[in-house]
Protein backbone atom coordinates (compact mmCIF):
# COMPACT_ATOMS: atom_id res chain seq x y z
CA UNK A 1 116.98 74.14 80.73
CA UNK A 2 119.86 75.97 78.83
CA UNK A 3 122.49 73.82 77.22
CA UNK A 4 126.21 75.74 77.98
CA UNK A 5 129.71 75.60 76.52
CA UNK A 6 132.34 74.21 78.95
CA UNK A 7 133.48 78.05 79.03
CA UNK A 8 130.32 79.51 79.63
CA UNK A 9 130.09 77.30 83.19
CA UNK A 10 129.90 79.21 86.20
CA UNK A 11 130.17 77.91 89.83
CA UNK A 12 127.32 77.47 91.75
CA UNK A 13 125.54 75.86 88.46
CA UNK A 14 123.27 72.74 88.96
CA UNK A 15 123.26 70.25 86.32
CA UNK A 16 120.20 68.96 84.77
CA UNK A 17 121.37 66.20 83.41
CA UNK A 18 124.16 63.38 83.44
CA UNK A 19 127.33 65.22 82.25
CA UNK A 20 129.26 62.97 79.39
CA UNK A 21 132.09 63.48 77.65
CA UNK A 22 132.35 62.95 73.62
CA UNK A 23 133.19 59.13 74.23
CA UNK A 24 129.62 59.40 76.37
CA UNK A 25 131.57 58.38 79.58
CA UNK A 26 129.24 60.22 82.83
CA UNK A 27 131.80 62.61 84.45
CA UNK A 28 128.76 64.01 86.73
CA UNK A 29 125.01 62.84 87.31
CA UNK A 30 122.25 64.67 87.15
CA UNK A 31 121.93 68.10 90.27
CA UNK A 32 125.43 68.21 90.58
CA UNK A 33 126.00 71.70 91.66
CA UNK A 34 129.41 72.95 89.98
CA UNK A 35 132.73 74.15 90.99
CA UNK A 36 135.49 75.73 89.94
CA UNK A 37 137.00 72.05 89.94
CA UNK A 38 134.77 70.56 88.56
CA UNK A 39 134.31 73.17 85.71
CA UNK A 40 137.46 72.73 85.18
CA UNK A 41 137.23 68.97 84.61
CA UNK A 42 134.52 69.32 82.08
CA UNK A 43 137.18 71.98 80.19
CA UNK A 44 139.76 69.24 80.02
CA UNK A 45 137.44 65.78 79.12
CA UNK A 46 136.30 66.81 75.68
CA UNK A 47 132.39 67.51 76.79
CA UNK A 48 130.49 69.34 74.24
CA UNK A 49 127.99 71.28 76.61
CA UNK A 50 126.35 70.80 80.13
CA UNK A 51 122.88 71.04 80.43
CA UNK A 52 121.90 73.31 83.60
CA UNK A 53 118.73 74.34 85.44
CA UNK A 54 117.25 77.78 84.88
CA UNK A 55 116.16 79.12 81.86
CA UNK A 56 118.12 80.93 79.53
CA UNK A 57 118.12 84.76 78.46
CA UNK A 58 116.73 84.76 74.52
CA UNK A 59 119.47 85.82 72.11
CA UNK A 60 117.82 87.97 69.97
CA UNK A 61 114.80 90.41 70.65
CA UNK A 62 111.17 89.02 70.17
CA UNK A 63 110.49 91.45 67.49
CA UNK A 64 112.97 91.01 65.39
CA UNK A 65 112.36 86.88 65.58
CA UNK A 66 108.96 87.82 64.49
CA UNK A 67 109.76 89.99 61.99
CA UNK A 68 112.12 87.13 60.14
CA UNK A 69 110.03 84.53 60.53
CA UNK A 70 106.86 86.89 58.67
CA UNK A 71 109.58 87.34 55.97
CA UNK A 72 110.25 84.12 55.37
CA UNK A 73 107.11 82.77 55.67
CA UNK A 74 106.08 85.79 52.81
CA UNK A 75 107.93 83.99 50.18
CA UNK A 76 105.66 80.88 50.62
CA UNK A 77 102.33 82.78 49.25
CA UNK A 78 99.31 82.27 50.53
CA UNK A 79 99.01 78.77 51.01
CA UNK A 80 96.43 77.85 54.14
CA UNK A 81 98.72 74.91 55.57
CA UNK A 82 101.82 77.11 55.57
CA UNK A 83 99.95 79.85 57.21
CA UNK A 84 98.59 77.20 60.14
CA UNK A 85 101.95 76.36 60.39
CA UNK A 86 103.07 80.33 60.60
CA UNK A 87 100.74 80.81 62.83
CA UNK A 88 102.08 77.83 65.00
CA UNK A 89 105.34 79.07 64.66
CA UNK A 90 104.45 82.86 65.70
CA UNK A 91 102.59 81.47 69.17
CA UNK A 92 105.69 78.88 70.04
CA UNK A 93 108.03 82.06 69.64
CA UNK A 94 105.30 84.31 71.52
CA UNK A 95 105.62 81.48 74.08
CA UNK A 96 109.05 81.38 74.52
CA UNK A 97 109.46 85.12 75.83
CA UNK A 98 106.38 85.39 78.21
């Protein structure tokens, strides 16, 4: 469930959850399916992001995630309990973009 900027709302959205503004006032509850009213509510009441149902497209490419992450997990040495948690790390970002 992808968490979106006020500006990045598009009609026809579905919120996941309650929408609140910074005070934590609910504007909307939860499968709310947006306009361009409401979005532009939301715009004017101070709310940080909406949470929305779908998934999200990944920002960066897989490989290059992978790559950092064996970089900076290279400057730890060889230590067996950071390379169980490398390894962790490597399957939850494998996981993310099958």
């Amino acid at each position: 469930m992808p968490r979106i900027s006020p500006s990045g709302l598009t009609p026809g959205m579905i919120t996941a959850r309650p929408v609140v503004n910074a005070n934590g006032m609910v504007l909307l509850g939860e499968n709310t399916e947006l306009t361009t009213e409401l979005i532009d509510r939301i715009k004017s009441m101070e709310v940080d992001a909406v949470h929305v149902h779908g998934t999200s497209a990944p920002l960066r490419p897989k490989e290059a995630l992978l790559a950092e992450i064996e970089g900076r997990f290279r400057l730890a040495g060889n230590d067996p309990n950071t390379d169980t948690i490398r390894k962790a790390v490597m399957r939850h970002i494998e996981s993310l973009y099958a």
